[in-house]
Protein backbone atom coordinates (compact mmCIF):
# COMPACT_ATOMS: atom_id res chain seq x y z
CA UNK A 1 0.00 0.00 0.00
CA UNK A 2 2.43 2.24 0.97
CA UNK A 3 5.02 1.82 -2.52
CA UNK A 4 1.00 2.45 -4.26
CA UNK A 5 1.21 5.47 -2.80
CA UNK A 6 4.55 6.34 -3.02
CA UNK A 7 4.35 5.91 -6.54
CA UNK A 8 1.21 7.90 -7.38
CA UNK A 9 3.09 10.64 -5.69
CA UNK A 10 5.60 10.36 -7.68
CA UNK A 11 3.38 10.50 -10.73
CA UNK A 12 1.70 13.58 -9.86
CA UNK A 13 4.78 15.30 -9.34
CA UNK A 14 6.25 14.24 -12.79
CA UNK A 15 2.85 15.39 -14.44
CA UNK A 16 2.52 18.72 -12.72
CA UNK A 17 6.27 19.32 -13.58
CA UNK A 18 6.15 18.13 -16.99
CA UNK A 19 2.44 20.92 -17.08
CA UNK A 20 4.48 23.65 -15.75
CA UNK A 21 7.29 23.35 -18.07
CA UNK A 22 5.20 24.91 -20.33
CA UNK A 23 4.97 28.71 -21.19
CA UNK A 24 1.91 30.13 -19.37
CA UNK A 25 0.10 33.49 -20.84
CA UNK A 26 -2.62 35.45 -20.45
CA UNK A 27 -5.39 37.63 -22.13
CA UNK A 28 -6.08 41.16 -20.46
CA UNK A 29 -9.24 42.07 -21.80
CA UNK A 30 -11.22 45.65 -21.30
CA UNK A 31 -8.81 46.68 -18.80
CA UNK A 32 -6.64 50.21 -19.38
CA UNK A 33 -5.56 49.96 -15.13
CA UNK A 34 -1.86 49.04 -14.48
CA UNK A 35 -1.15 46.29 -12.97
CA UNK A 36 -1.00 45.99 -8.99
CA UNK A 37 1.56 44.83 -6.63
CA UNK A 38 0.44 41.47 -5.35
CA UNK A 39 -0.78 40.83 -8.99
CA UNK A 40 2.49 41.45 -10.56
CA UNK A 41 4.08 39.40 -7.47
CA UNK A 42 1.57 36.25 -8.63
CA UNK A 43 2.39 36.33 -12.25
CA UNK A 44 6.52 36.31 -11.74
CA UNK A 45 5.96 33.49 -9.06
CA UNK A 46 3.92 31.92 -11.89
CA UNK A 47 6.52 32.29 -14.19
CA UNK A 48 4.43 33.95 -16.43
CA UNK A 49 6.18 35.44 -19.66
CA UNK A 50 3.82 37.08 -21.49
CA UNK A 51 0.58 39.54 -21.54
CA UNK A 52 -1.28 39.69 -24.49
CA UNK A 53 -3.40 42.97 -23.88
CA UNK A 54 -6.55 43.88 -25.53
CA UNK A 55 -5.75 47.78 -26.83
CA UNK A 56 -9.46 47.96 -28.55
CA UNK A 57 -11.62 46.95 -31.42
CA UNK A 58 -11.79 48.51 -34.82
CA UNK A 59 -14.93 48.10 -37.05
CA UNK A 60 -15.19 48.07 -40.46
CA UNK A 61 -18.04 50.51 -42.12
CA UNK A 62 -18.32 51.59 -45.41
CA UNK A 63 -14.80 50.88 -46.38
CA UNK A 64 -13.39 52.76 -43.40
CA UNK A 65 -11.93 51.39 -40.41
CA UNK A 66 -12.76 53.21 -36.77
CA UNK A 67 -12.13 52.70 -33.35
CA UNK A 68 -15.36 50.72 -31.92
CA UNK A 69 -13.67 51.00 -28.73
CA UNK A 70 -10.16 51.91 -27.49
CA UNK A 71 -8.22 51.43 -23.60
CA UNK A 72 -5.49 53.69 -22.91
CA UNK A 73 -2.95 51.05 -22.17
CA UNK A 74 -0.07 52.33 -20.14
CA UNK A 75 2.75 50.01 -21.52
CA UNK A 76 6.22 52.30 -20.41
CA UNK A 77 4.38 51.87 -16.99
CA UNK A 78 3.62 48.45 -17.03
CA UNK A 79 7.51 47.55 -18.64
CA UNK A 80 8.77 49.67 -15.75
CA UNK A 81 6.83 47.97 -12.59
CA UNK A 82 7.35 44.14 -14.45
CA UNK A 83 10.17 44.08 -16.36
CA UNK A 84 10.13 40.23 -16.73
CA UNK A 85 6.83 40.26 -18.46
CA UNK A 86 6.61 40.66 -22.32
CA UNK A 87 3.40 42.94 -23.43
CA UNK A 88 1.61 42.07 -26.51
CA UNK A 89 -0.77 44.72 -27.63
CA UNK A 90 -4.11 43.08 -29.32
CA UNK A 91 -6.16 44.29 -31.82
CA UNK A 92 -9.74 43.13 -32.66
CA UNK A 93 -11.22 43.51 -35.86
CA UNK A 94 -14.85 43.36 -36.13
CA UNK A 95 -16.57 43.92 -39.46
CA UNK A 96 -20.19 45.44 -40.04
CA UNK A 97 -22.82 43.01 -41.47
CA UNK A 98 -22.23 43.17 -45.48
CA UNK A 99 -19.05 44.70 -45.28
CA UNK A 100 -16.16 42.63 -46.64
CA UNK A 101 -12.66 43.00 -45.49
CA UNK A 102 -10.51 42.94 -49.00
CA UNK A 103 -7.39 44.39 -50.60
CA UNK A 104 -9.10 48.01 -50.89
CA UNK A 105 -8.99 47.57 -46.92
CA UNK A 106 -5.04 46.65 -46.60
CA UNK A 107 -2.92 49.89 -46.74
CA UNK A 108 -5.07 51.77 -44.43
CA UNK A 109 -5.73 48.68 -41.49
CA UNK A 110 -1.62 48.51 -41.61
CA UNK A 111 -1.02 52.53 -41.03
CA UNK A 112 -3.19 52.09 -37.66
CA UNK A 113 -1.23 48.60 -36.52
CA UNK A 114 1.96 50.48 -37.62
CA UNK A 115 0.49 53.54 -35.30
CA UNK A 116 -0.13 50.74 -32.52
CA UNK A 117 3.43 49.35 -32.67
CA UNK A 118 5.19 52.76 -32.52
CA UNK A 119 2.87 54.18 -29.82
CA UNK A 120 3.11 51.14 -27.83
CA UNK A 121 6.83 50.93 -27.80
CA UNK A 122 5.55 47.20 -28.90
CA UNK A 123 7.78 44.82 -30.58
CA UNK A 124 5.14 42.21 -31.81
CA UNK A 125 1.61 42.66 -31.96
CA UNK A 126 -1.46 40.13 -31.67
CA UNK A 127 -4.57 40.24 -34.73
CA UNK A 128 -7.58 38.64 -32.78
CA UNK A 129 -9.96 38.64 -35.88
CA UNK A 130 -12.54 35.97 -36.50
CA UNK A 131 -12.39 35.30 -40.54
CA UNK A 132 -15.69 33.38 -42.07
CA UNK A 133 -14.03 30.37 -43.49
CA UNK A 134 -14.66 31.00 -46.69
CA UNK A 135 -12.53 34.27 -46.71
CA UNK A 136 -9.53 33.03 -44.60
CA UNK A 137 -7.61 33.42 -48.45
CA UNK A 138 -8.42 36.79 -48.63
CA UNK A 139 -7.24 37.05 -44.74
CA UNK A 140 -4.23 35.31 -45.32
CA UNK A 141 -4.02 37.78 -48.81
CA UNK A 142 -3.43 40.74 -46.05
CA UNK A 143 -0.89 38.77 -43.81
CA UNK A 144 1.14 38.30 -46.68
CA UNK A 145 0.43 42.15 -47.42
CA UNK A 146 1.99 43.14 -43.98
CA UNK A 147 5.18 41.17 -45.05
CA UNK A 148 5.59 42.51 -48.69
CA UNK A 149 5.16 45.90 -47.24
CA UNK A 150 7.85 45.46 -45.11
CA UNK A 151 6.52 44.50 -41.50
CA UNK A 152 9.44 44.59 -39.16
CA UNK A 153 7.64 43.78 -35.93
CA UNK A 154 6.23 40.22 -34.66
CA UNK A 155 3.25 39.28 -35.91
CA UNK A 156 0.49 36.88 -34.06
CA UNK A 157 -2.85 36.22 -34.86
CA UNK A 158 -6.07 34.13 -33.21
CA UNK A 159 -7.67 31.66 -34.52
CA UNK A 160 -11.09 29.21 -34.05
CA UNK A 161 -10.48 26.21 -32.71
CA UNK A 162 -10.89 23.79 -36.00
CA UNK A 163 -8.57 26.28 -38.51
CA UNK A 164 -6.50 23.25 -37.91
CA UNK A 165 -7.32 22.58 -41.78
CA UNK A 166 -6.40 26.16 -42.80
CA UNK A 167 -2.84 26.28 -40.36
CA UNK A 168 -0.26 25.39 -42.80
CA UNK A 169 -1.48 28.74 -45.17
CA UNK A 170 -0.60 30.86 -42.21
CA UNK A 171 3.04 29.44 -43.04
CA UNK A 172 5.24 32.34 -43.35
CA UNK A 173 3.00 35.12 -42.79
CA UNK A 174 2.61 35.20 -38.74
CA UNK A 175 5.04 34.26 -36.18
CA UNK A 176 2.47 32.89 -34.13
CA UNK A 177 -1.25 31.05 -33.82
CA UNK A 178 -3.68 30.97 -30.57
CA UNK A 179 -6.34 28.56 -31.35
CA UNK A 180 -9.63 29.71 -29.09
CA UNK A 181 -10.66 25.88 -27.66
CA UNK A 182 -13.77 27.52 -26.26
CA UNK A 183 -17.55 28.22 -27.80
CA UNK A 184 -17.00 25.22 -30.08
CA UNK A 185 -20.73 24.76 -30.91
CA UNK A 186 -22.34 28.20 -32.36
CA UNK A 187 -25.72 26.56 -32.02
CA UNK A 188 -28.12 27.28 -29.03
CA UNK A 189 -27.69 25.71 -26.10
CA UNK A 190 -30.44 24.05 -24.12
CA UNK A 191 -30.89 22.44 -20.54
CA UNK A 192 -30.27 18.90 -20.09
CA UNK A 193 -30.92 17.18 -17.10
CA UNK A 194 -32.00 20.78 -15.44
CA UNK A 195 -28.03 22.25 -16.32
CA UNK A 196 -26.66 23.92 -19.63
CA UNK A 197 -23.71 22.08 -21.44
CA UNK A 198 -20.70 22.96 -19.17
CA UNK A 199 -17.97 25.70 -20.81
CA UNK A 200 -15.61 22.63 -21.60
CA UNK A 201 -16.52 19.98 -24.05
CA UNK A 202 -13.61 18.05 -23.09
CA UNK A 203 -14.48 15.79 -25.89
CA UNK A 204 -15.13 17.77 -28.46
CA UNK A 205 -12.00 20.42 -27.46
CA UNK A 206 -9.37 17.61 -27.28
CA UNK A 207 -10.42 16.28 -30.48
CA UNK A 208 -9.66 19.69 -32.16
CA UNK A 209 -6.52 20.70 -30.07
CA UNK A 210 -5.24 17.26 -31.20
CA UNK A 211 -5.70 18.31 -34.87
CA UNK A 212 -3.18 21.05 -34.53
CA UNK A 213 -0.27 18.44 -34.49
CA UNK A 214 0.44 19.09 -38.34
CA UNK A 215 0.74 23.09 -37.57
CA UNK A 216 3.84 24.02 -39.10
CA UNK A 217 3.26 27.46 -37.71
CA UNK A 218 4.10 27.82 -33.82
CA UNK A 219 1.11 27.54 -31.55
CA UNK A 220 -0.51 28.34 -28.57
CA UNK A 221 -3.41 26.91 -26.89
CA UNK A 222 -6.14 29.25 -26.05
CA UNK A 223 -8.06 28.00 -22.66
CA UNK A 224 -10.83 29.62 -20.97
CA UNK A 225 -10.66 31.40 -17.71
CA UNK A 226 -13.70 33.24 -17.13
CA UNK A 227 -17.59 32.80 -15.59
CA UNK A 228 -20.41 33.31 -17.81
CA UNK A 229 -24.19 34.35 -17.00
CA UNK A 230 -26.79 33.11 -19.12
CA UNK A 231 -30.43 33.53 -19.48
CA UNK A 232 -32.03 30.48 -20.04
CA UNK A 233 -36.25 30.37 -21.32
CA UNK A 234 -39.22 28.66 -19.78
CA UNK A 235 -38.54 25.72 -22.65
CA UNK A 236 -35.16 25.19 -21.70
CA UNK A 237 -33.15 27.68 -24.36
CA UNK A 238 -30.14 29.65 -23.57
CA UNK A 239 -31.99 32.80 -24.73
CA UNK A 240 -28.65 35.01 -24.42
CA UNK A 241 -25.34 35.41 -22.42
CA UNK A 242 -25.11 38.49 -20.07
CA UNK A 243 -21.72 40.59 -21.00
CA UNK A 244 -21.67 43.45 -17.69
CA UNK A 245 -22.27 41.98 -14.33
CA UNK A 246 -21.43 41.81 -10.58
CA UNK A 247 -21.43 38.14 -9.28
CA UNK A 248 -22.51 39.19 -5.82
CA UNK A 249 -25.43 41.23 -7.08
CA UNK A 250 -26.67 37.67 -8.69
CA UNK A 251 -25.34 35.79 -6.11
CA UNK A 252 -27.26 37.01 -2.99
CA UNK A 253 -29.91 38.85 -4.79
CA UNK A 254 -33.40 38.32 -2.93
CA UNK A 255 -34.78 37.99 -6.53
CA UNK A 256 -32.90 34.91 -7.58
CA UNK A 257 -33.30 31.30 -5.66
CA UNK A 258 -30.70 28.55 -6.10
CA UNK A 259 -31.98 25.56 -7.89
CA UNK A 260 -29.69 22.85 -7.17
CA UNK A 261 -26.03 23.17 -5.11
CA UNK A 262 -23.39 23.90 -7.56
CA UNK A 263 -22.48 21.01 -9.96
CA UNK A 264 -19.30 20.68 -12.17
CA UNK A 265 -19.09 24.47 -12.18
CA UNK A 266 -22.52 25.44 -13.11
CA UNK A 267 -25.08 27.34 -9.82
CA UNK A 268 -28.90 27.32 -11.51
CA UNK A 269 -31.21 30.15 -10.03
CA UNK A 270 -34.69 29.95 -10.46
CA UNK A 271 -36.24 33.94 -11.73
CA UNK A 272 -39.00 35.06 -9.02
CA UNK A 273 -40.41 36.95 -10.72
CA UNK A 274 -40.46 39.29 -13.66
CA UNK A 275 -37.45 42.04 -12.79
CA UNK A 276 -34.31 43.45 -14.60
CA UNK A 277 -31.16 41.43 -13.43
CA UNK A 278 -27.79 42.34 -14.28
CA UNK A 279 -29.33 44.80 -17.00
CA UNK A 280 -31.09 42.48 -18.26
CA UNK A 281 -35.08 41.59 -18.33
CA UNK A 282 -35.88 38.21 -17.19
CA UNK A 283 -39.35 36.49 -16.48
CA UNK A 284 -40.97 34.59 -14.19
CA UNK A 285 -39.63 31.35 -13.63
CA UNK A 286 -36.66 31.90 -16.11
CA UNK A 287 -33.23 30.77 -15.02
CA UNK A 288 -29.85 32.64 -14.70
CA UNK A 289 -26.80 30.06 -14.95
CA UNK A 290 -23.69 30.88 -14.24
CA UNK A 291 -20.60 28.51 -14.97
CA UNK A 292 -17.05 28.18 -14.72
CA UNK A 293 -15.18 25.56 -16.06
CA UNK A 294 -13.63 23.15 -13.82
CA UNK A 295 -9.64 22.83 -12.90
CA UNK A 296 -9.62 19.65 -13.59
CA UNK A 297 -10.63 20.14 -17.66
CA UNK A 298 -8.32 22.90 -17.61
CA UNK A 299 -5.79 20.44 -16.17
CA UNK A 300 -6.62 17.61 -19.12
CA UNK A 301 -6.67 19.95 -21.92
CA UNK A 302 -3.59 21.50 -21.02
CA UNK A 303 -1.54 18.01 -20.80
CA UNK A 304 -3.68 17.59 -24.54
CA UNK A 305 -2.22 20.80 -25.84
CA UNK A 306 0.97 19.49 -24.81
CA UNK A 307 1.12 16.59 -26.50
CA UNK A 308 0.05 18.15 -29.41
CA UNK A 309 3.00 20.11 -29.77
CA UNK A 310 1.45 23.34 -28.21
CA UNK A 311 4.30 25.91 -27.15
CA UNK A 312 2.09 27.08 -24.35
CA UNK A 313 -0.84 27.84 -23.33
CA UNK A 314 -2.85 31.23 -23.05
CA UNK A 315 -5.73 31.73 -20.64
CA UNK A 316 -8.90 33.93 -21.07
CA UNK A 317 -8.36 36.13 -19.30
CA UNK A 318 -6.24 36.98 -16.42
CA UNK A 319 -8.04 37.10 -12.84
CA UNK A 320 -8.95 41.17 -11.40
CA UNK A 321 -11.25 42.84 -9.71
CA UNK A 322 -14.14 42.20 -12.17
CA UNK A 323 -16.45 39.70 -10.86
CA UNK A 324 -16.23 37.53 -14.24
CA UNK A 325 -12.76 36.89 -14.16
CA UNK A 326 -11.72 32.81 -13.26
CA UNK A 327 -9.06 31.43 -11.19
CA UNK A 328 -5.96 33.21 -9.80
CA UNK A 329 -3.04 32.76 -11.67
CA UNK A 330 -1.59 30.85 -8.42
CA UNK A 331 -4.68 28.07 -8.71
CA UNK A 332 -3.80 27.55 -12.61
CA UNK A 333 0.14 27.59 -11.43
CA UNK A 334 -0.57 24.77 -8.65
CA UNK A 335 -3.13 22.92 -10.23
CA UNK A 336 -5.38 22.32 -7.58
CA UNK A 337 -8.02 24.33 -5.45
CA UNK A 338 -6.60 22.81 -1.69
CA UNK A 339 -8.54 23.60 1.52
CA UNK A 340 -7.91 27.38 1.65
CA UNK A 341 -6.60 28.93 5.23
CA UNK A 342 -7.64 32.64 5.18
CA UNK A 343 -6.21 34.90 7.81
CA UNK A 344 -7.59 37.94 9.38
CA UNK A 345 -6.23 41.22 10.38
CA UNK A 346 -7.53 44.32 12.49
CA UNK A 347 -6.38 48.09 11.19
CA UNK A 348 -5.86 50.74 13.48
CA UNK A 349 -9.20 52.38 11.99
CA UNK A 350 -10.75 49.88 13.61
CA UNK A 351 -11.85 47.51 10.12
CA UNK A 352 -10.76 44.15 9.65
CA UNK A 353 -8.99 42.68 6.65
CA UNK A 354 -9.98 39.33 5.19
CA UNK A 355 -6.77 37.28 3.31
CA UNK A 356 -6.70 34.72 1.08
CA UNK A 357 -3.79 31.93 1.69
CA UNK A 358 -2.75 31.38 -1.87
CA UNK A 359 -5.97 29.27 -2.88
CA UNK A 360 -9.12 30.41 -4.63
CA UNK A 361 -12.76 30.13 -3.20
CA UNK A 362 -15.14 29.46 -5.62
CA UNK A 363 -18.28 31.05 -5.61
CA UNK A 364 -21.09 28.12 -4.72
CA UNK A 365 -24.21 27.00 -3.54
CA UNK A 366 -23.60 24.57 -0.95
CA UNK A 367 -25.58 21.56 -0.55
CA UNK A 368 -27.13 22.96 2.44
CA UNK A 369 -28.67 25.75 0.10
CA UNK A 370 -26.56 28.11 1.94
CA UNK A 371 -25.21 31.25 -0.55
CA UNK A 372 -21.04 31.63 -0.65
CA UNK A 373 -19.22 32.47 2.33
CA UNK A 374 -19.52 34.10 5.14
CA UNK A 375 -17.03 35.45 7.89
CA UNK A 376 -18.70 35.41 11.50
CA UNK A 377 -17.58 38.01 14.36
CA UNK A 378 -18.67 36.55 17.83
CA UNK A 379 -18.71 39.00 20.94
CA UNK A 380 -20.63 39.60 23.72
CA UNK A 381 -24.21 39.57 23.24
CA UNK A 382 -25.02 43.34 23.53
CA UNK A 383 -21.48 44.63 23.07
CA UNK A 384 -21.76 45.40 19.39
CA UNK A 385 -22.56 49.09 18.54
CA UNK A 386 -22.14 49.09 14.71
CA UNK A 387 -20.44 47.11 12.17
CA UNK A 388 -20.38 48.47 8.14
CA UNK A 389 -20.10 45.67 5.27
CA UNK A 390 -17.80 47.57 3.97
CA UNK A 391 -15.60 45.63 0.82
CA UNK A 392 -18.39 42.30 1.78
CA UNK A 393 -21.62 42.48 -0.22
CA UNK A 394 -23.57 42.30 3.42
CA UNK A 395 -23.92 41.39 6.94
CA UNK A 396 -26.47 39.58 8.34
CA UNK A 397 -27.37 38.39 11.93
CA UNK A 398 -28.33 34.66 11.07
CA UNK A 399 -26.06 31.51 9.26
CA UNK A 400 -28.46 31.89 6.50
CA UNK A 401 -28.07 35.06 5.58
CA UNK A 402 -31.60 36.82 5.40
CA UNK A 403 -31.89 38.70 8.53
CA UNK A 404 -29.56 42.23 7.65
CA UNK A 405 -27.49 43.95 9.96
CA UNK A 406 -29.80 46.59 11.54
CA UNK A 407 -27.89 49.95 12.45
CA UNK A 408 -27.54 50.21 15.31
CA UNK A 409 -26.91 46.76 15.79
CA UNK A 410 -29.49 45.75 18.36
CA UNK A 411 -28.70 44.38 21.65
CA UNK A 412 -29.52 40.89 21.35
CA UNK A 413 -26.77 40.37 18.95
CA UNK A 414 -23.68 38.28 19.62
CA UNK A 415 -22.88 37.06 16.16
CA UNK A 416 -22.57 38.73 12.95
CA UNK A 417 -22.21 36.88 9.55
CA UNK A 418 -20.28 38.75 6.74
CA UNK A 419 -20.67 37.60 3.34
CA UNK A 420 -18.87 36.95 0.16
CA UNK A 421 -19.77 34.96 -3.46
CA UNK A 422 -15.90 34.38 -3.71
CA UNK A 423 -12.25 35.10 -2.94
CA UNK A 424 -8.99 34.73 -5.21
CA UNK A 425 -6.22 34.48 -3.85
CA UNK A 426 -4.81 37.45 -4.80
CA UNK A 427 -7.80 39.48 -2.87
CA UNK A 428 -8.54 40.69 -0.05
CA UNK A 429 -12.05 41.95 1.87
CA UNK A 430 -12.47 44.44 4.39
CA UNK A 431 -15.02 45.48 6.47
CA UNK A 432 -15.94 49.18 7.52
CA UNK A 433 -15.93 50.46 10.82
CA UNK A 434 -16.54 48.09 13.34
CA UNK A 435 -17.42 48.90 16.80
CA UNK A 436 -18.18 47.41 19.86
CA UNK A 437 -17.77 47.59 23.86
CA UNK A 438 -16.41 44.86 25.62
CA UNK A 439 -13.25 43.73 27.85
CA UNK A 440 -13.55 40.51 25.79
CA UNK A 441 -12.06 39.70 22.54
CA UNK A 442 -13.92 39.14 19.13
CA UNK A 443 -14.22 35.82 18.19
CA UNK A 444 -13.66 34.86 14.14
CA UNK A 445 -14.52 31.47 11.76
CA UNK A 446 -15.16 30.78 8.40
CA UNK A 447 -18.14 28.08 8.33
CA UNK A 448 -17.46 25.23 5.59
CA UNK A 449 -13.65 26.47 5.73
CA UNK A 450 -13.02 25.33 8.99
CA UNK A 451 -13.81 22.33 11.53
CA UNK A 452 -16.88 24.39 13.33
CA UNK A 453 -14.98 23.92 17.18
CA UNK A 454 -12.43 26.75 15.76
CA UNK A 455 -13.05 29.88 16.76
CA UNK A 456 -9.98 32.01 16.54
CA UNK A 457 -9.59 35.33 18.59
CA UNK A 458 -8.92 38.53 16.54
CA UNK A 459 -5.66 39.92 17.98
């Protein structure tokens, strides 16, 4: 038993070693903010060597290519505060409906990447455009445009999943392809089983990743690393995927009741009744999913990529402070989402800081029904005289989260619960002022986290 074990140790090590050996990247999408401390501090622990960065979208109308929209990335800032990363401005071309992207098109498309590269200080840039099949030639027409017309910078472009078939043109005309192994099926999705197809077809994806073995070109794989919120019908029909929201808002909202506990990545809520949600107008008994995909797929298609001949792998999109962003670039670095150890500490102002350990929490539905997280304060019945939410979405005076915090906080209250949908592990919460009278100390624990005899006290 004990060589068994010693040996699927020994595995595991081998197969996260021979995973890591690969070169990690990232998508920043939407985002013109720089980069923060502990997030630069994650990424060179990571290893991480590159940051492809979204720099906006242009649109073709009438012949004329504009800025549909634009982030004011600062690169000489970013350079400066993480010298070991390499920044990759991306472009996204979008083209009106009817409007064909052809040779008239070429000149003026490579002034403005030209414009890009010398503003940026860039010496490759990324093309994230999604040709129609049919006119990857004429696609391929401009690529080989940008070389004749003397392109001195690096050149990388996108791609959809099954261009396998169409890699080998790309031969000589970009330095580099990132397959997208995500949205495989453009058809609508429906409920099966009372849950919507899960964001990984691991199938389907490592039956196309494998495909890219003939690429002559270098590749990357493109994995996905973001939640999704989608409104599904009263027959079962994904009716539309939500693009702005705040998890907590859907999370906790009083509007929105849980289904099922979370399965494989997926939390069901069942719609009330008729409201607007995330910007969005939902019925009666309609259903808001939101899903992540799982490590483990991640962890499977990555190993798939590598065998493939992949030269790395590049995640959409790096973890921040949005609430759609995925794992923490220390989860996809470890592999694994271990029993996470957060720590607490108080501030002089009197508000107390919530820290991750280095592991994500997911956001879930527990099989208790019970909503994410939630941090409870124990003192003295009586002794608390006000205590602001502050960073957490609420507080509440009951485990189940549907009695709020009253202010003042009443006297027969010796518990408070704070909550939270999820923590990365490169976040933090605080609460606002917190007040209370009492010679004793506060009492802290993390229900679900924790065995529920520890209470800690907050030095």
């Amino acid at each position: 038993m004990l060589k068994t074990r010693l040996l699927a140790l020994g595995l595991w090590i081998i197969f996260t070693s021979y995973l890591s050996a690969m070169d990690t990247s990232f998508w920043v999408w939407q985002r013109n903010t720089p980069l923060n401390k502990g997030e630069i501090e994650g990424l060179k622990n990571a290893g991480t060597k590159s940051l492809y960065w979204q720099v906006g979208t242009l649109e073709l109308r009438s012949s004329q290519w504009s800025w549909k929209e634009r982030f004011s990335v600062p690169f000489p800032q970013l350079r400066t505060s993480a010298p070991f990363l390499h920044f990759v401005p991306v472009i996204r071309l979008e083209l009106v409906k009817g409007e064909e992207f052809g040779p008239k098109d070429f000149s003026s498309l490579h002034s403005i990447l030209e414009d890009i590269i010398s503003s940026t200080g860039a010496d490759m840039l990324q093309i994230d455009y999604e040709s129609p099949d049919r006119v990857i030639p004429l696609y391929q027409d401009f690529l080989r445009f940008l070389k004749q017309d003397g392109r001195a910078w690096k050149l990388s472009i996108s791609a959809l999943g099954h261009w396998s078939k169409f890699a080998n043109g790309f031969d000589g005309l970009t330095d580099e392809i990132t397959p997208m192994f995500y949205d495989l099926n453009p058809s609508v999705e429906m409920m099966k089983g009372d849950f919507l197809p899960p964001l990984i077809d691991a199938q389907a994806e490592e039956k196309q990743i494998s495909a890219w073995k003939e690429s002559k070109v270098p590749w990357k794989a493109g994995l996905p690393n973001f939640s999704r919120l989608s409104i599904v019908n009263l027959q079962g029909l994904n009716r539309g995927n939500v693009r702005h929201w705040v998890l907590d808002e859907i999370w906790f909202s009083p509007l929105l009741t849980p289904t099922h506990p979370t399965s494989e990545g997926e939390t069901v809520f069942q719609v009330m009744k008729k409201s607007i949600v995330a910007n969005a107008l939902v019925g009666a008994n309609e259903k808001l999913v939101i899903r992540y995909p799982e490590l483990p797929s991640l962890i499977h298609l990555e190993s798939v990529a590598k065998n493939s001949g992949a030269s790395g792998i590049l995640f959409f999109r790096l973890g921040d402070d949005s609430d759609m962003s995925g794992y923490s670039v220390a989860a996809l670095q470890e592999r694994t989402l271990p029993r996470s150890s957060p720590t607490l500490e108080r501030s002089q102002s009197g508000c107390i800081t919530l820290n991750n350990s280095g592991h994500d929490l997911m956001p879930r539905v527990s099989p208790s029904g019970v909503r994410g997280y939630s941090l409870e304060l124990k003192a003295d019945t009586g002794s608390w005289r006000e205590a602001i939410p502050g960073d957490f979405y609420k507080a509440t005076t009951d485990p189940e989260g549907k009695h709020p915090l009253n202010d003042p906080v009443g006297l027969e209250v010796g518990t408070i619960y704070f909550w939270f949908s999820r923590l990365r592990s490169d976040q933090s919460l605080q609460t606002g002022l917190l007040q209370y009278h009492s010679s004793q100390p506060i009492y802290w624990h993390l229900p679900d986290l924790e065995d529920e005899t520890s209470w800690h006290p907050l030095d």
